[in-house]
C-alpha atoms as a PDB file:
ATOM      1  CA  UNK A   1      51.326 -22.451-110.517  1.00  0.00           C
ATOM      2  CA  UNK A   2      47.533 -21.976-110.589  1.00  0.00           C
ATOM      3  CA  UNK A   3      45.821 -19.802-113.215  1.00  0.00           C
ATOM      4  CA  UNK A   4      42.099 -19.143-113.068  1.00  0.00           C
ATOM      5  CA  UNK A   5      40.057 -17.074-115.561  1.00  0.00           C
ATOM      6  CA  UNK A   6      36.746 -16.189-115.847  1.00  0.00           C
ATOM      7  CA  UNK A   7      33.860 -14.015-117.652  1.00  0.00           C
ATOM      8  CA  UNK A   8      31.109 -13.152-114.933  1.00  0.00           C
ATOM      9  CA  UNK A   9      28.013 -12.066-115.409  1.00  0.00           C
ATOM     10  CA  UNK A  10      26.949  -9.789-112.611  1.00  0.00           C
ATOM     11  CA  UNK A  11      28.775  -8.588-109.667  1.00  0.00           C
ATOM     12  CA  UNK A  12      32.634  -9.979-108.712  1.00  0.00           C
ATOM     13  CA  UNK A  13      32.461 -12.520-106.213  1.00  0.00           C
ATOM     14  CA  UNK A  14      34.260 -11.371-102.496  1.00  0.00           C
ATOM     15  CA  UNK A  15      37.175 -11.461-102.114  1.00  0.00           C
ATOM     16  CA  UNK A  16      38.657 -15.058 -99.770  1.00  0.00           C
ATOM     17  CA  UNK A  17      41.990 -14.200 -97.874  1.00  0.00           C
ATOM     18  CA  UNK A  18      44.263 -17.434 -98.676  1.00  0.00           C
ATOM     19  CA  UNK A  19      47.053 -17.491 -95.395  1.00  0.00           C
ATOM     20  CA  UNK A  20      47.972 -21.319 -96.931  1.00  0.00           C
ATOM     21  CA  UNK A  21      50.484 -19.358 -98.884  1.00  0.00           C
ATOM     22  CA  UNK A  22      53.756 -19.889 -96.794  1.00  0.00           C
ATOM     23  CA  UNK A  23      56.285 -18.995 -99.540  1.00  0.00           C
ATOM     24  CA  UNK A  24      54.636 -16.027-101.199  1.00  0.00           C
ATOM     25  CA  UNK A  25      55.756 -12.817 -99.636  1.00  0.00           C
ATOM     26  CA  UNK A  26      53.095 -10.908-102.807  1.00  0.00           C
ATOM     27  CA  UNK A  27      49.292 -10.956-103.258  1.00  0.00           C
ATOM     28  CA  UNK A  28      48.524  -8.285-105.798  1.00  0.00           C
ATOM     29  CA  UNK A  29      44.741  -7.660-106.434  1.00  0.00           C
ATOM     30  CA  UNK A  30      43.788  -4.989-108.827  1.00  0.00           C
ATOM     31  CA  UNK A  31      40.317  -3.636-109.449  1.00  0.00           C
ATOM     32  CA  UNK A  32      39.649  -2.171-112.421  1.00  0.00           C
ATOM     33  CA  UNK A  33      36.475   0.465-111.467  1.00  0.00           C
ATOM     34  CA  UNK A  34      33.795   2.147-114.539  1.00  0.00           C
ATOM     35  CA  UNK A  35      34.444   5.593-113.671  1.00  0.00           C
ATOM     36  CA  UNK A  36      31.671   8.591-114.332  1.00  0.00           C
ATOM     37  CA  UNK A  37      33.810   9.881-116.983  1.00  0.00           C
ATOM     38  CA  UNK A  38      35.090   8.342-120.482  1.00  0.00           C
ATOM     39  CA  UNK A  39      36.812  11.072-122.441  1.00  0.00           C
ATOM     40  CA  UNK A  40      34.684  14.153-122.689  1.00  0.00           C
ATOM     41  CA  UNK A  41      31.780  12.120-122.327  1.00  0.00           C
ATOM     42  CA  UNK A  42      29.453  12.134-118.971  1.00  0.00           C
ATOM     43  CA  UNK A  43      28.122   8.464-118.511  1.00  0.00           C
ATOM     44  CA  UNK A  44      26.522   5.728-116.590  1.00  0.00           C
ATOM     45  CA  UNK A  45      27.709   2.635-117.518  1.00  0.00           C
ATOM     46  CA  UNK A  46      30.310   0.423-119.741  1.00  0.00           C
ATOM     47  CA  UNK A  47      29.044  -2.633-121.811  1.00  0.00           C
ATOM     48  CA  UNK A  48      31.657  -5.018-121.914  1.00  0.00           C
ATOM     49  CA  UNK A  49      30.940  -7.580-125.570  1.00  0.00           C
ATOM     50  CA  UNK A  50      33.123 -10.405-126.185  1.00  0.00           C
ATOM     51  CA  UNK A  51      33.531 -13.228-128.698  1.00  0.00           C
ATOM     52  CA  UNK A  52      33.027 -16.149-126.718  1.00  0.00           C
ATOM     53  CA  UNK A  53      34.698 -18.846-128.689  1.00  0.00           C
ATOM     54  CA  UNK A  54      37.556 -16.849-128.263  1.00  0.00           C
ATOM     55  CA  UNK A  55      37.897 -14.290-125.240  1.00  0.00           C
ATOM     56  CA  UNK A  56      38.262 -17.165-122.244  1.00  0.00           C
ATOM     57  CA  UNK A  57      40.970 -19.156-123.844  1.00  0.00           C
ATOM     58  CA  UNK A  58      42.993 -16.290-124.813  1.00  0.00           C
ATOM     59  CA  UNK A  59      42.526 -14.967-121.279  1.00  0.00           C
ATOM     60  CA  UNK A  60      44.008 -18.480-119.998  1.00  0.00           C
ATOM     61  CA  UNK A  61      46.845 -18.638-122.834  1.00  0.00           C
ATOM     62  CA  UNK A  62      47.757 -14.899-121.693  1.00  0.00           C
ATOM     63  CA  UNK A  63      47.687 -15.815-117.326  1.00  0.00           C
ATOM     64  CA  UNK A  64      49.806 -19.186-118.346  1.00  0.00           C
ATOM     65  CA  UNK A  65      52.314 -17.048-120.372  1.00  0.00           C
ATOM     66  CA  UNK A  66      52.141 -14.247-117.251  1.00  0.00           C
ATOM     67  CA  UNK A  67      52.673 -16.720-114.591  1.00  0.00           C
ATOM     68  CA  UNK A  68      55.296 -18.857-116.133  1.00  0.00           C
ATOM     69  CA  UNK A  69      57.024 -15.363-117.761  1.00  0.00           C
ATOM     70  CA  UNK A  70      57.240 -14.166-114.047  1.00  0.00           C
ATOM     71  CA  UNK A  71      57.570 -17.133-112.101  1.00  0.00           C
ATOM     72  CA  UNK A  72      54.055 -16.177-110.275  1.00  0.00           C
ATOM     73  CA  UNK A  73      52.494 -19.023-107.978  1.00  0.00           C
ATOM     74  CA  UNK A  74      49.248 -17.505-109.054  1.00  0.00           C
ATOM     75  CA  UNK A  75      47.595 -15.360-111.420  1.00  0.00           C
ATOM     76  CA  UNK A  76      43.365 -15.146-111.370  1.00  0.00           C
ATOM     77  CA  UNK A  77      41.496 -12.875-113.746  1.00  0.00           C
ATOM     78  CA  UNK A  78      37.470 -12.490-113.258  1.00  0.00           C
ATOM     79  CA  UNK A  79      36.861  -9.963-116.282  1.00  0.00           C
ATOM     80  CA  UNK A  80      32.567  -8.715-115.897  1.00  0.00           C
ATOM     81  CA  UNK A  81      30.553  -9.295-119.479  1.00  0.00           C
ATOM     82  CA  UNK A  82      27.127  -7.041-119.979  1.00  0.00           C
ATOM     83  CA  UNK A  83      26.413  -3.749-118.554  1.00  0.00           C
ATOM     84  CA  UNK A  84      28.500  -2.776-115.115  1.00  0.00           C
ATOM     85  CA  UNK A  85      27.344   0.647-113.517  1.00  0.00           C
ATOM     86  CA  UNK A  86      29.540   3.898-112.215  1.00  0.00           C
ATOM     87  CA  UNK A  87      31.614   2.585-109.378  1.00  0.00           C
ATOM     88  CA  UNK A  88      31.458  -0.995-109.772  1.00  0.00           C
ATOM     89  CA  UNK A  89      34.585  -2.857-110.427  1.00  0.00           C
ATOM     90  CA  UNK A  90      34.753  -4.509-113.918  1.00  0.00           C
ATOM     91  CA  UNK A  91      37.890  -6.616-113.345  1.00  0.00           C
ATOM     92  CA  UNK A  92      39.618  -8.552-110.470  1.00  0.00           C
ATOM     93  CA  UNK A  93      43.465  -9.634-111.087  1.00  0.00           C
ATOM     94  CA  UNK A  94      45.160 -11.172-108.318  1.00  0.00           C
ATOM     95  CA  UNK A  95      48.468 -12.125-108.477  1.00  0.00           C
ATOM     96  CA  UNK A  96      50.545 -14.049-106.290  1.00  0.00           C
ATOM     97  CA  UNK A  97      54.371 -14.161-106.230  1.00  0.00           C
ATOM     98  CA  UNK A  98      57.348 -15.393-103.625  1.00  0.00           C
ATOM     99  CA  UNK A  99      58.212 -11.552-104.444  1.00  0.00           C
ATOM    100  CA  UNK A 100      57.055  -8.085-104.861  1.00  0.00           C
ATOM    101  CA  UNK A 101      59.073  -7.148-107.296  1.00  0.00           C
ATOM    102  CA  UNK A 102      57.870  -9.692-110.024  1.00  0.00           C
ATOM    103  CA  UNK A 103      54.355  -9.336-108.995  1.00  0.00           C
ATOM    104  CA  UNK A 104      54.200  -5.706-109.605  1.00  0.00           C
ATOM    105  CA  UNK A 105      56.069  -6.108-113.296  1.00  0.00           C
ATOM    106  CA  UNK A 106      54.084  -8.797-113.689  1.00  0.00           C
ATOM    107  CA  UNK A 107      50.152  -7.033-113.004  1.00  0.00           C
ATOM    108  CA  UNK A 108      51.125  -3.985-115.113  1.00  0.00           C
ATOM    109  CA  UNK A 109      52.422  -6.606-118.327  1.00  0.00           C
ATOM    110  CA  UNK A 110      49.040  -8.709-117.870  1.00  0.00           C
ATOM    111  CA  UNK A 111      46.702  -5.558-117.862  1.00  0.00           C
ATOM    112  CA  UNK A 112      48.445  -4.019-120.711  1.00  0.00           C
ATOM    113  CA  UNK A 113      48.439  -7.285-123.217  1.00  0.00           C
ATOM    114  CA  UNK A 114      45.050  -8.242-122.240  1.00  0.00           C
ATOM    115  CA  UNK A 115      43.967  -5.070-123.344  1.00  0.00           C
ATOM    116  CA  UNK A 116      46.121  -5.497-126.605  1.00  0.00           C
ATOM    117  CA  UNK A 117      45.369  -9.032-127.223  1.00  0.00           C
ATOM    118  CA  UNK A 118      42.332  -9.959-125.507  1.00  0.00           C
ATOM    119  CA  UNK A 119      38.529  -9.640-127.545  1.00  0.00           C
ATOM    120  CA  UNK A 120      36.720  -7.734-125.013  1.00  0.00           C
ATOM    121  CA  UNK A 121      35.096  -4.608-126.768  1.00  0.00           C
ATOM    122  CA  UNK A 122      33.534  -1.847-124.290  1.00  0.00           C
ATOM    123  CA  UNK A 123      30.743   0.643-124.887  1.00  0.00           C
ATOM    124  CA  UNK A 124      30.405   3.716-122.617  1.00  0.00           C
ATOM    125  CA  UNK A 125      26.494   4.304-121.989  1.00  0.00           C
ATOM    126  CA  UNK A 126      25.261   8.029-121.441  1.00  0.00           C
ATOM    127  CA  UNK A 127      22.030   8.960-119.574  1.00  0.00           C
ATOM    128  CA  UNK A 128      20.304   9.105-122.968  1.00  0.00           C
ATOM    129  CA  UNK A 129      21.196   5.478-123.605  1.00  0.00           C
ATOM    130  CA  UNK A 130      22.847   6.175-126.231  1.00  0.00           C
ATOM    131  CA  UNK A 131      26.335   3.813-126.938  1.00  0.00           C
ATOM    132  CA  UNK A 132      29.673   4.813-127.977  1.00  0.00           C
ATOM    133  CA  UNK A 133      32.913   2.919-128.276  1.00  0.00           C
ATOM    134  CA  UNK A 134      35.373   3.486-126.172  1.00  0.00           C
END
């Protein structure tokens, strides 16, 4: 099992194609995108704060307890920090599985409690500049 996790500062790296894996029939890879739109509200950007002491190692306890809960081979999360534009993706989580079945439980469990559990706090941005929580 291999779990990587990671706060980036800028733009997502590219994306490597791994065909090593000979016993994993699932790569899941899920980009979360900052739409134009949050609520009623028109904007231009999301600022994504975090409490550093704390928001990488609960993003590795949480892929650990993913991977092992779901017997993935692999489970990486690259989560953006700062300001991220309209249209650019914010978060990257591939998983890897010998099925697709467990994969696809196992991307829509992560999302869900690293939203719940994880201290990542996000700010829409209008035009004006002005900042709201989302």
């Amino acid at each position: 099992m291999t779990v990587d996790v990671r706060l980036v500062d800028g733009a997502l790296p590219p994306i490597e194609d791994d065909a090593s894996r000979r016993n994993d029939g699932a790569e899941l890879i899920f980009h979360g995108r900052v739409r134009a739109r949050e609520g009623d509200d028109t904007i231009v950007a999301l600022d994504y704060e975090h409490y550093p002491a704390m928001t990488e190692r609960e993003l590795r306890v949480l892929a650990e307890d993913a991977a092992t809960r779901f017997g993935l081979s692999a489970l990486s999360c690259l989560h953006r920090i700062g300001r991220v534009a309209v249209g650019e993706a914010s978060l990257r989580v591939t998983i890897v599985s010998p099925h697709r079945a467990e994969a696809l439980e196992a991307m829509t469990w992560f999302i869900a409690e690293m939203k719940r559990r994880v201290p990542i706090w996000k700010w829409a941005v209008t035009a004006d500049g002005e900042r709201r929580p989302t």
